[in-house]
Protein backbone atom coordinates (compact mmCIF):
# COMPACT_ATOMS: atom_id res chain seq x y z
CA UNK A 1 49.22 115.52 98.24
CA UNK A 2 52.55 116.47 100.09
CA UNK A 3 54.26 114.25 102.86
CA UNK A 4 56.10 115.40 105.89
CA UNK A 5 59.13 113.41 106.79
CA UNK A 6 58.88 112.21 110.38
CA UNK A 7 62.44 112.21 111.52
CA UNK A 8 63.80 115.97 109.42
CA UNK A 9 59.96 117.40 109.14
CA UNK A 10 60.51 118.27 105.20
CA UNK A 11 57.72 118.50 103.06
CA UNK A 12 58.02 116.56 99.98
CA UNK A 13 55.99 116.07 97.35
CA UNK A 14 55.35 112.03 98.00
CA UNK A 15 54.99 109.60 100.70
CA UNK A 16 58.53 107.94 101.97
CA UNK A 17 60.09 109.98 99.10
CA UNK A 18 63.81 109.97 98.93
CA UNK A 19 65.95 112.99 99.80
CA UNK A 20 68.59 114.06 102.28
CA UNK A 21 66.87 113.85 105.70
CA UNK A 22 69.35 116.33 107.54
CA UNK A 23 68.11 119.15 108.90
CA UNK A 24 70.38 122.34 108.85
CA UNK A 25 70.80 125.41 110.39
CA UNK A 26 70.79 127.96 107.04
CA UNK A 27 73.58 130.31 108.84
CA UNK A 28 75.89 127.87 108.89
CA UNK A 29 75.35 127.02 104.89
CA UNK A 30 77.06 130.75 104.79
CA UNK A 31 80.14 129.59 107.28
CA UNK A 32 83.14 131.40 105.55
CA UNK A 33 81.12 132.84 102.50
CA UNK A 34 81.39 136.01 101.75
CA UNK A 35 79.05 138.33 103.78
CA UNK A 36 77.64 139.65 100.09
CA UNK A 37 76.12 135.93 99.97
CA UNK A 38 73.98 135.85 102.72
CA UNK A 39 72.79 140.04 101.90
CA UNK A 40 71.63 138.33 98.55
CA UNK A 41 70.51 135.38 99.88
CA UNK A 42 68.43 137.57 102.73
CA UNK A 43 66.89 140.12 99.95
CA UNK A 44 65.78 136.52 97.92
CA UNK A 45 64.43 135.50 101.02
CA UNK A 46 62.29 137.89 102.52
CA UNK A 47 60.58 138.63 98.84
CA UNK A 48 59.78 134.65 98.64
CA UNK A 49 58.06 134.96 102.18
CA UNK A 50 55.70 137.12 100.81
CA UNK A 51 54.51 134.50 98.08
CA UNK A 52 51.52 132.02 99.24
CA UNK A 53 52.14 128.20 100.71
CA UNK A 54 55.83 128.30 100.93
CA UNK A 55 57.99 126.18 103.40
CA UNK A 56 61.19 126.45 103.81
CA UNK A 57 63.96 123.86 104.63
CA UNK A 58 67.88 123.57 104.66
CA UNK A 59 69.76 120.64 103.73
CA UNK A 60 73.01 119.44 103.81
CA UNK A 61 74.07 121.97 101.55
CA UNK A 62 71.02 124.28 100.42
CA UNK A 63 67.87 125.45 101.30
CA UNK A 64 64.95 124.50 99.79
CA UNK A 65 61.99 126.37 99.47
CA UNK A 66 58.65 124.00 98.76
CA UNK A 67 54.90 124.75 97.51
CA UNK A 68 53.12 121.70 96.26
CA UNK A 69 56.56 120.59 95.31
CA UNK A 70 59.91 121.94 95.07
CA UNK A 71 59.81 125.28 93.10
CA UNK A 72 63.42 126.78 94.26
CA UNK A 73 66.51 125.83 95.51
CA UNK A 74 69.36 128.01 96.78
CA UNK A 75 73.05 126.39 97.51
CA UNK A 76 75.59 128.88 98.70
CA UNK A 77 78.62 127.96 97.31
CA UNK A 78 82.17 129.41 97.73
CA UNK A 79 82.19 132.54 96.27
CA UNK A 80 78.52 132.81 94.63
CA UNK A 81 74.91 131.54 95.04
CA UNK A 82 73.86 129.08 92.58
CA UNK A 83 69.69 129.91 92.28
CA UNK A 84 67.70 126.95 90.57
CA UNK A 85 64.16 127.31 89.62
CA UNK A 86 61.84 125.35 87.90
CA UNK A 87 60.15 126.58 84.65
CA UNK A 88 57.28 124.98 81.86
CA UNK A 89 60.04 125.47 79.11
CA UNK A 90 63.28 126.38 78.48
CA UNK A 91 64.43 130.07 78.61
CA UNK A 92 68.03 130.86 77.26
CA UNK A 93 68.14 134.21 78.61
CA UNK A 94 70.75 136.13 80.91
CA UNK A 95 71.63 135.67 83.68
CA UNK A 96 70.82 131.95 83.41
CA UNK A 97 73.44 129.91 82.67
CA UNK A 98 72.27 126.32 82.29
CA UNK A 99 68.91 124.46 82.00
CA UNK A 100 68.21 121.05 82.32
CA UNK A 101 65.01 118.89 81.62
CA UNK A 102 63.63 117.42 85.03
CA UNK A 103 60.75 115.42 84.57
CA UNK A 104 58.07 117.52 83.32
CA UNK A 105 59.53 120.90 84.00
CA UNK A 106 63.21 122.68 82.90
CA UNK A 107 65.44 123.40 85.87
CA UNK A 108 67.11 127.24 85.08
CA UNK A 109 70.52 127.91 86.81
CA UNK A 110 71.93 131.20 88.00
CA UNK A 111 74.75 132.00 89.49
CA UNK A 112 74.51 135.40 92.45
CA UNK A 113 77.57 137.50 93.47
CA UNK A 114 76.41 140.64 94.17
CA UNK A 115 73.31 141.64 96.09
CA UNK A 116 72.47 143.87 92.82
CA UNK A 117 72.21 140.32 90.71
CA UNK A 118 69.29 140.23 93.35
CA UNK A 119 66.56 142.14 90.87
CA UNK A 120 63.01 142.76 89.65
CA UNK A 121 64.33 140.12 86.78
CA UNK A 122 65.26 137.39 89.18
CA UNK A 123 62.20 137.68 91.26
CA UNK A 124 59.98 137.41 88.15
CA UNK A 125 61.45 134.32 87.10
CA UNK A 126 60.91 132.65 90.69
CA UNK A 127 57.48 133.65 90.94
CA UNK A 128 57.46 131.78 87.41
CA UNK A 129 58.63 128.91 89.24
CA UNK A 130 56.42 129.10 92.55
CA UNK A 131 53.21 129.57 90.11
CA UNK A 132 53.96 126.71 87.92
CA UNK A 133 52.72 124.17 90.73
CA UNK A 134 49.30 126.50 91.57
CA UNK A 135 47.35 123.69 90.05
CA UNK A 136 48.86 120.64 91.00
């Protein structure tokens, strides 16, 4: 069962959970980026939207995109966006570049440029992510 913070309106996954309760406008997370950033970030975007239960938030410094829990989180950083997902085991395979055990699940990093790093590849491993919490 999810929980909506009263004062920043995030869903999270659990009553008075802790997180960053600052809500953001997610143009100015791309202040002084590169333009390239927000094309890639855009093209990431508007395939998510067409996956079921998704809410979207921005933080401080990323946006977070939420299902039963958090399945993806996108921080634009100076010159690239660094993409992490959440998958049921580890997967050393290009383009990501680090994975981490959180809880349960493996957090996968990857690290976006270019709007062409934005590709069939990429979205399959998201969808990965955003099916992974179907049943819970």
């Amino acid at each position: 069962m999810s929980w909506k913070c009263p004062q920043c309106k995030r869903t999270l996954k659990n009553a008075n959970q802790w997180h960053c309760c600052i809500n953001q406008d997610i143009d100015n997370l791309f202040a002084g980026k590169p333009t390239e950033l927000m094309f890639a970030f855009d093209k990431i975007l508007s395939k998510v939207f067409e996956f079921e239960n998704v809410e979207i938030s921005a933080t401080k410094n990323c946006v977070v995109f939420f299902k039963t829990q958090t399945f993806l989180v996108i921080k634009p950083m100076r010159k690239e966006l660094n993409v992490k997902f959440y998958l049921s085991e580890p997967k050393s395979i290009f383009p990501v570049f680090k994975v981490v055990l959180f809880g349960k699940q493996y957090e996968h990093h990857i690290r976006i440029s270019t709007i062409e790093e934005v590709n069939p590849k990429l979205f399959s491993l998201i969808r990965q992510s955003h099916d992974l919490f179907n049943s819970k």
